[in-house]
Protein backbone atom coordinates (compact mmCIF):
# COMPACT_ATOMS: atom_id res chain seq x y z
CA UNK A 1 10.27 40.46 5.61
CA UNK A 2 7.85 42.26 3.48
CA UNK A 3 4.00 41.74 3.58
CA UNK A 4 3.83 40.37 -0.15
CA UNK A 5 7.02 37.22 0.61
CA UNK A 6 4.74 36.52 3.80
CA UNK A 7 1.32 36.58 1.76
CA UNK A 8 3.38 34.37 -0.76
CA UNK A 9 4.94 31.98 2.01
CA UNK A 10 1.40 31.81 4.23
CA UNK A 11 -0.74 31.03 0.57
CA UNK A 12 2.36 28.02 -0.15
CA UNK A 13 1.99 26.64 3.45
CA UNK A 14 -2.10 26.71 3.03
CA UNK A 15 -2.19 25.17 -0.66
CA UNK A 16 0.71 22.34 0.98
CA UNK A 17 -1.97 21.96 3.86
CA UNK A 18 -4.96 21.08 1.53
CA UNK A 19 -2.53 18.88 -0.65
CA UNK A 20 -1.77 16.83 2.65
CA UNK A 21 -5.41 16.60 3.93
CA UNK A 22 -6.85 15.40 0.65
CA UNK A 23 -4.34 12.99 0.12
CA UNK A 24 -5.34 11.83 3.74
CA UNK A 25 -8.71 11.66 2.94
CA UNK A 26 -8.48 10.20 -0.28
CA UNK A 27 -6.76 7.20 1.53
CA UNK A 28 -9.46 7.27 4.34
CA UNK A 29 -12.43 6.90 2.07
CA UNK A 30 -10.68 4.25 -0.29
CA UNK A 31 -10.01 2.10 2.99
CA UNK A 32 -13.95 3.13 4.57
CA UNK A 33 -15.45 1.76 1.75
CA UNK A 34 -14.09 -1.16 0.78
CA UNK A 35 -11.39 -0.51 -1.85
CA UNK A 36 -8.21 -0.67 0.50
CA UNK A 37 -9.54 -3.17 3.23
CA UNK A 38 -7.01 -4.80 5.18
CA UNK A 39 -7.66 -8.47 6.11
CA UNK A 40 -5.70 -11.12 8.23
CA UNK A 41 -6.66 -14.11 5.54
CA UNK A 42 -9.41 -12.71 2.63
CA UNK A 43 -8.19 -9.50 0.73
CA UNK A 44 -10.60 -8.30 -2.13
CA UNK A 45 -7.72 -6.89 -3.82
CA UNK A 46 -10.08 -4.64 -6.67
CA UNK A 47 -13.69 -4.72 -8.01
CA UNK A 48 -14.87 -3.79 -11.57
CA UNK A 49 -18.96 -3.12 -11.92
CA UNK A 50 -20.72 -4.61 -14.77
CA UNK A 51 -23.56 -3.67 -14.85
CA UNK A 52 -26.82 -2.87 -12.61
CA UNK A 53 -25.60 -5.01 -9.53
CA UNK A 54 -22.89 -7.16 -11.23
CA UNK A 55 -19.50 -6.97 -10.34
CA UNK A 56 -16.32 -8.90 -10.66
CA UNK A 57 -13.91 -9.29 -7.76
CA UNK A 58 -10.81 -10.50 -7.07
CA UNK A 59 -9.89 -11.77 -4.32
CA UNK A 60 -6.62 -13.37 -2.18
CA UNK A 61 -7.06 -16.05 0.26
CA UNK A 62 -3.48 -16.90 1.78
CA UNK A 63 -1.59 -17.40 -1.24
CA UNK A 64 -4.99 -18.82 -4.08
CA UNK A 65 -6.25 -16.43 -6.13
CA UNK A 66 -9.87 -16.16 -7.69
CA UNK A 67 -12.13 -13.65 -10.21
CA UNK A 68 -15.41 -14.11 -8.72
CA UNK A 69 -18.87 -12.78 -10.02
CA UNK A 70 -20.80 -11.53 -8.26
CA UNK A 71 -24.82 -11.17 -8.46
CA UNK A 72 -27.95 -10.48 -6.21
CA UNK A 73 -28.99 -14.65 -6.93
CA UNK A 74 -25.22 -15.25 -5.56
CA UNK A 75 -21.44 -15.46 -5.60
CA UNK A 76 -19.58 -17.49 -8.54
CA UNK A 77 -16.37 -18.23 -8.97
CA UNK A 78 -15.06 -17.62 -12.69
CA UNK A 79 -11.38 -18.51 -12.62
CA UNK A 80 -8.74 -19.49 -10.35
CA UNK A 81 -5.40 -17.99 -10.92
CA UNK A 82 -1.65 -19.04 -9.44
CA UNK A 83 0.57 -16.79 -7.55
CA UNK A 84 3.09 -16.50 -10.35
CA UNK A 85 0.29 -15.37 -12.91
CA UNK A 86 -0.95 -12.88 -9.92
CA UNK A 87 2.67 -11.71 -9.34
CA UNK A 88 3.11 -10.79 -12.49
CA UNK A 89 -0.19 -8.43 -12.74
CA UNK A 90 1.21 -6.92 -9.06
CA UNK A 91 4.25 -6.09 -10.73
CA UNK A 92 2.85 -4.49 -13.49
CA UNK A 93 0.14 -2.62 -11.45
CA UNK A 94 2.99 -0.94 -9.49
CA UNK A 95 4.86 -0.18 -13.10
CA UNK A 96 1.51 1.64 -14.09
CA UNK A 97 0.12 3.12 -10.75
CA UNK A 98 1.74 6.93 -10.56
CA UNK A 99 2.12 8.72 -7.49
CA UNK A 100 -0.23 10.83 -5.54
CA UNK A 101 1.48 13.71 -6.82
CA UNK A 102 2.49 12.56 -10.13
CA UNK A 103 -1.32 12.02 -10.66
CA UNK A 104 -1.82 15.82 -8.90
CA UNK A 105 0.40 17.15 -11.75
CA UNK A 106 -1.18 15.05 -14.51
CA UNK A 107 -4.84 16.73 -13.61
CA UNK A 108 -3.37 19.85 -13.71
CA UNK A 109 -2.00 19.85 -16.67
CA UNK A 110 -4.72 18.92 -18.26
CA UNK A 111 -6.64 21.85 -16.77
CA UNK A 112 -4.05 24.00 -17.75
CA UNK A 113 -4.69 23.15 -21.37
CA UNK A 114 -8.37 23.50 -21.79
């Protein structure tokens, strides 16, 4: 084998090496902080900030739903929402949600563009 195919094969192997280990620590973070965190009965399933320490969260407890607002003067709940009404936004958030590598591609092509 000449020295360029093993430059070429030892540069795939590296780039495939950072791929992995960002797409490990892209998963590590979003679970360390609070996006991803597992729980046995209360899952805040996502979190959208509104403002300067305002936030709306939803959050699963067994099988109820709620959007709750949340505040420095406290926690309030906004709405209560069935499991068939969560069910469907599930399904759609896995119809919309691309891969890690579909999402990979996406970025750069639009780097490739500018």
């Amino acid at each position: 084998m000449d020295s360029s195919a093993f430059s070429l094969l030892w540069l795939t192997g590296i780039l495939l090496l950072i791929l992995a280990l960002a797409y490990v620590s892209t998963r590590f973070l979003a679970t360390r902080s609070g996006m991803a965190q597992p729980g046995k009965h209360i899952q805040i399933l996502e979190q959208q900030m509104l403002g300067r320490d305002q936030k709306l969260a939803l959050a699963r407890v067994g099988e109820r739903w709620f959007l709750l607002g949340i505040a420095p003067s406290g926690v309030s709940l906004v709405a209560e929402f069935t499991a068939e009404e969560a069910a469907s936004w599930q399904a759609e958030a896995q119809e919309d949600r691309p891969s890690f590598w579909e999402a990979v591609v996406k970025v750069m092509d639009q780097k490739g563009r500018r």
